[in-house]
Protein backbone atom coordinates (compact mmCIF):
# COMPACT_ATOMS: atom_id res chain seq x y z
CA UNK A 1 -2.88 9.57 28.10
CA UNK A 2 -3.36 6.89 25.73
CA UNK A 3 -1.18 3.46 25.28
CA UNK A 4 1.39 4.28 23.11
CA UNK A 5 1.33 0.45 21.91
CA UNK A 6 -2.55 0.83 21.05
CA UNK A 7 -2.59 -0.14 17.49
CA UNK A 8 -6.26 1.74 16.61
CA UNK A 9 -4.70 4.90 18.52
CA UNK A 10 -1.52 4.44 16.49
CA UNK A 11 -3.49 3.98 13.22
CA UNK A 12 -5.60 7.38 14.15
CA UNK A 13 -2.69 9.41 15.18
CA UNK A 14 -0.85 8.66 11.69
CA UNK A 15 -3.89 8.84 9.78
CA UNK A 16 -4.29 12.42 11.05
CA UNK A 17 -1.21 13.62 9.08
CA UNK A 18 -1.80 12.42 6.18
CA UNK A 19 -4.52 12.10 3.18
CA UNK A 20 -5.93 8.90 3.33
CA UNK A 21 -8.91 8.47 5.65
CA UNK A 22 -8.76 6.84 8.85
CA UNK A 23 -11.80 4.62 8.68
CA UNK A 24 -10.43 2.51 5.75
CA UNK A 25 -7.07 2.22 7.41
CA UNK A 26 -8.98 0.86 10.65
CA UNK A 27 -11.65 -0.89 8.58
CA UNK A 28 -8.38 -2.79 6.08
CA UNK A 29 -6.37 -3.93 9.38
CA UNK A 30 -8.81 -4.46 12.06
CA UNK A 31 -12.62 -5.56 10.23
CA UNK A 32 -12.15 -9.26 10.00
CA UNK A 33 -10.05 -9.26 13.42
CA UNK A 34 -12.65 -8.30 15.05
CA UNK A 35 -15.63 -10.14 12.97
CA UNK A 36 -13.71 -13.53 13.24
CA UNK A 37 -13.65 -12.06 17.14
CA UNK A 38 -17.17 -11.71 17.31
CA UNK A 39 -17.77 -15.26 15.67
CA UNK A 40 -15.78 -16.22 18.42
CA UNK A 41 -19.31 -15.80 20.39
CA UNK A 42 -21.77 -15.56 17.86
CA UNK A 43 -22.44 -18.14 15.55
CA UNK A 44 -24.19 -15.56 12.62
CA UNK A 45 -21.51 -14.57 10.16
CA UNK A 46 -23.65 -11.53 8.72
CA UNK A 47 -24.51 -10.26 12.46
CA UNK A 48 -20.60 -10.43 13.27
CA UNK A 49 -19.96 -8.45 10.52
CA UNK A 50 -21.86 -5.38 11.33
CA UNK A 51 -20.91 -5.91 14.97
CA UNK A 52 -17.57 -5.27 13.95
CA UNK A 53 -18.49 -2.43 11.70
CA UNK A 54 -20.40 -1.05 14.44
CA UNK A 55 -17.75 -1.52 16.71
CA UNK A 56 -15.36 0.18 14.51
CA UNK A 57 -17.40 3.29 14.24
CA UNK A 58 -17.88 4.06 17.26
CA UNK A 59 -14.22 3.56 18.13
CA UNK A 60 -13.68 6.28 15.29
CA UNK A 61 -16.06 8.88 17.71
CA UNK A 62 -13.93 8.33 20.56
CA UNK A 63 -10.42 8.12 19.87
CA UNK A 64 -9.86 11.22 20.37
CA UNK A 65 -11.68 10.70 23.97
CA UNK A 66 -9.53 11.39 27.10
CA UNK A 67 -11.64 8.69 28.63
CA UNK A 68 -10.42 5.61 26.37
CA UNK A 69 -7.26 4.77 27.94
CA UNK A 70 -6.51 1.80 25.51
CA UNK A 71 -8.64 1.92 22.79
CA UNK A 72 -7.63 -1.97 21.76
CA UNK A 73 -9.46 -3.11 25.22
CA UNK A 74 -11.89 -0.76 24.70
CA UNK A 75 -13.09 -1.87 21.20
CA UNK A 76 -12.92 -5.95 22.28
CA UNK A 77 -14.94 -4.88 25.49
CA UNK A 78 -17.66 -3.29 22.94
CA UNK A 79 -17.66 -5.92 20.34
CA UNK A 80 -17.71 -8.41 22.92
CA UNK A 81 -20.59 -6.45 25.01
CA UNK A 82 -22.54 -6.12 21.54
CA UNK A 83 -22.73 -9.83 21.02
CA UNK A 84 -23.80 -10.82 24.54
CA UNK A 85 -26.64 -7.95 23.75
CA UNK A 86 -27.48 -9.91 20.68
CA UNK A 87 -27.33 -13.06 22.16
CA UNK A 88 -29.78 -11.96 25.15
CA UNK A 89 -32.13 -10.55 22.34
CA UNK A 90 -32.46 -13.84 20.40
């Protein structure tokens, strides 16, 4: 079951009911969140960016995934896991 308190599941699950699609929702309240996250570790503003789009994409494929417990966690564990990919490729 997923956390209750998980804002990106709570964004999804009300974005399901109505008209307005989820990805902006996610993309208006969590994008620079997570990109000022990722320049947390990186020091590339453009490469946080997509990092963070990235990220939020593939959160979008798997919140409805029995397997993500807490989706919050689980997209900071991928945005953080992208830049230390991006680091080790530089």
């Amino acid at each position: 079951m997923k956390s209750k308190n998980s804002m990106y599941y709570l964004l999804w699950q009300q974005n399901t009911i109505s008209n307005w699609p989820i990805y902006h929702t996610l993309y208006d309240k969590c994008h620079a969140e997570l990109t000022m996250y990722c320049l947390s570790i990186l020091s590339n503003p453009k490469i946080a960016k997509l990092i963070a789009f990235e990220a939020l994409l593939e959160l979008m494929n798997h919140l409805d995934d029995k397997t993500v417990k807490n989706p919050d966690a689980w997209v900071i564990n991928l945005v953080a896991q992208k830049c230390h990919q991006h680091q080790a490729r530089a």
